[in-house]
C-alpha atoms as a PDB file:
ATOM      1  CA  UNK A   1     127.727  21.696  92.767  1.00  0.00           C
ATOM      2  CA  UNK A   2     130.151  21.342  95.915  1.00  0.00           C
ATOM      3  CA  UNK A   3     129.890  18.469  98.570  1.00  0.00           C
ATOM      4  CA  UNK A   4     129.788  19.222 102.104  1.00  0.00           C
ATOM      5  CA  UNK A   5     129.915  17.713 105.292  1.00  0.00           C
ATOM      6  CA  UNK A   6     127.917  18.731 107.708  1.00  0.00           C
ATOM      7  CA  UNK A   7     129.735  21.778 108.951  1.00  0.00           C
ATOM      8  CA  UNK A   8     128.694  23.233 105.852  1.00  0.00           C
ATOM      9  CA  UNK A   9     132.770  22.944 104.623  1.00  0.00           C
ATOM     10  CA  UNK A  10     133.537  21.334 101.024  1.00  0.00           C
ATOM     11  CA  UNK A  11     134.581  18.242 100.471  1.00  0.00           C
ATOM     12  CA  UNK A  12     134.695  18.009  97.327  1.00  0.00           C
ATOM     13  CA  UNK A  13     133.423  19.384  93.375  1.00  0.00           C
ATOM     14  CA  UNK A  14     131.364  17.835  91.083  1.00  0.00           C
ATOM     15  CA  UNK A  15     134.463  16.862  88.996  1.00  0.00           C
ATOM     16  CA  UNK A  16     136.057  15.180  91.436  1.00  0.00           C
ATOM     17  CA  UNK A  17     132.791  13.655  93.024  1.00  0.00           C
ATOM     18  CA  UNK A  18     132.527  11.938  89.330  1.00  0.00           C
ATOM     19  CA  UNK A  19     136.255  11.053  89.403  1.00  0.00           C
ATOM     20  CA  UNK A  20     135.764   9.153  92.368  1.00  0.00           C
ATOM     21  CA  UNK A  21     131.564   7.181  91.093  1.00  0.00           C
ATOM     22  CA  UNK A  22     133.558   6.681  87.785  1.00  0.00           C
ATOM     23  CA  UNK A  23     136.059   4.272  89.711  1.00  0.00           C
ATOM     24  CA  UNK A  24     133.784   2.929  91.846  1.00  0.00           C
ATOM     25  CA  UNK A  25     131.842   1.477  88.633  1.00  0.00           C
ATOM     26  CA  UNK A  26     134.431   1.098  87.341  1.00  0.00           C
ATOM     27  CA  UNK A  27     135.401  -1.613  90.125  1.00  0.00           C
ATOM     28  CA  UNK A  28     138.288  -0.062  91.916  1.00  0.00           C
ATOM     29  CA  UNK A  29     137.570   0.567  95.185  1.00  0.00           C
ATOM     30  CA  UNK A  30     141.085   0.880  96.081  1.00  0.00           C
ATOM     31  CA  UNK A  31     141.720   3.934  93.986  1.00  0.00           C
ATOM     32  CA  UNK A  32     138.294   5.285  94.662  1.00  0.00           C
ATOM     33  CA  UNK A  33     139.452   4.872  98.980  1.00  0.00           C
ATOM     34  CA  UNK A  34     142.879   6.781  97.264  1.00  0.00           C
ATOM     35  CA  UNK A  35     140.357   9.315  95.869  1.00  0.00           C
ATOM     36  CA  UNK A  36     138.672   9.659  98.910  1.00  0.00           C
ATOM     37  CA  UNK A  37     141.463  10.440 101.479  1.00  0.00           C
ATOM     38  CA  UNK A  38     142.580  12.744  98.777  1.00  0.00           C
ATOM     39  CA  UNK A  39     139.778  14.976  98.146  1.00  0.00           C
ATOM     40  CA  UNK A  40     139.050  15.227 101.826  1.00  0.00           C
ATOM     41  CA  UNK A  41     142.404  16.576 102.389  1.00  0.00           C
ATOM     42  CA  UNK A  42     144.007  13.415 103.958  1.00  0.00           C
ATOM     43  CA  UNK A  43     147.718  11.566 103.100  1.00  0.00           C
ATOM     44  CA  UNK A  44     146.689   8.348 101.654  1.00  0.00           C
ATOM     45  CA  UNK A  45     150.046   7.040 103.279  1.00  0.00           C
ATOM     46  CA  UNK A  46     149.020   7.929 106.479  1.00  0.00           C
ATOM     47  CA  UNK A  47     146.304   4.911 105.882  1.00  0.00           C
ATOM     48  CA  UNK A  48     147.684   2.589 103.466  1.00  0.00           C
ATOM     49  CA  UNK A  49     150.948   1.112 102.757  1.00  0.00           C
ATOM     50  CA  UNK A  50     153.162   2.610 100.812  1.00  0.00           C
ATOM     51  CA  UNK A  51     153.842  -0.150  97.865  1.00  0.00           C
ATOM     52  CA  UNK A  52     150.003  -0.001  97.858  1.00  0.00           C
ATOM     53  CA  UNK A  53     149.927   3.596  97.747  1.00  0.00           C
ATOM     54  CA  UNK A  54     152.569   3.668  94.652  1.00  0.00           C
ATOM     55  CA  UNK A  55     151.418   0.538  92.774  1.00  0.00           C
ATOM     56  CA  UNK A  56     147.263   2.512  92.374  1.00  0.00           C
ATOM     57  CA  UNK A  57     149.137   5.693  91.551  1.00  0.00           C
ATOM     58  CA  UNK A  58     151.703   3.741  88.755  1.00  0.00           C
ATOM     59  CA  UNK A  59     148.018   2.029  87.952  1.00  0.00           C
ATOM     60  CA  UNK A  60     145.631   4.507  87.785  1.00  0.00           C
ATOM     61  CA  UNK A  61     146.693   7.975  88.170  1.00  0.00           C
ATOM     62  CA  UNK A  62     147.609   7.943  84.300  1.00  0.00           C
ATOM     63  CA  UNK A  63     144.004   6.834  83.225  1.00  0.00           C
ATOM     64  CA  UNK A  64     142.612   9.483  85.280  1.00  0.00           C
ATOM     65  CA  UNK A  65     145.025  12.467  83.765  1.00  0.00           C
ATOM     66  CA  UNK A  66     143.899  11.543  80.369  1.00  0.00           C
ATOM     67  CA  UNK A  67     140.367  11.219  81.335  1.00  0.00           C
ATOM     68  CA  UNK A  68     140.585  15.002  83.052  1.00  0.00           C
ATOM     69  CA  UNK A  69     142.575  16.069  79.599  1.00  0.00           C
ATOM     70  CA  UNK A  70     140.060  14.957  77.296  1.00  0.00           C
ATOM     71  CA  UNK A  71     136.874  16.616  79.581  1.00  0.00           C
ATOM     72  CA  UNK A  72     139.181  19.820  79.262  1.00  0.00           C
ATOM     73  CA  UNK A  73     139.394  19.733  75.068  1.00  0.00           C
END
């Protein structure tokens, strides 16, 4: 299943659409906003700081790889 807007373009997949409820359960809104900008094709620096940019990526962006590897086994 693909997201659109209402142009009728993608946004974004179903995996990444449950990448980004998965965080927002999971309580971090920050990374799911990271997510976000992301998948819609936007430079998270161009809207957050950049310590704040690096310090979700050094936090989260690890969890997230492993979580993608383990879907793919």
């Amino acid at each position: 299943m693909l997201i659109t807007d209402l142009k009728g373009e993608e946004i974004m997949n179903q995996e990444q659409l449950e990448q980004l409820i998965s965080a927002i359960v999971a309580g971090k809104y920050s990374w799911a906003c990271v997510l976000m900008l992301r998948f819609y094709g936007r430079n998270p620096l161009d809207y957050i700081p950049y310590r704040t940019y690096y310090r979700l990526i050094k936090n989260n962006n690890f969890a997230y790889t492993l979580l993608a590897s383990e879907k793919n086994s």
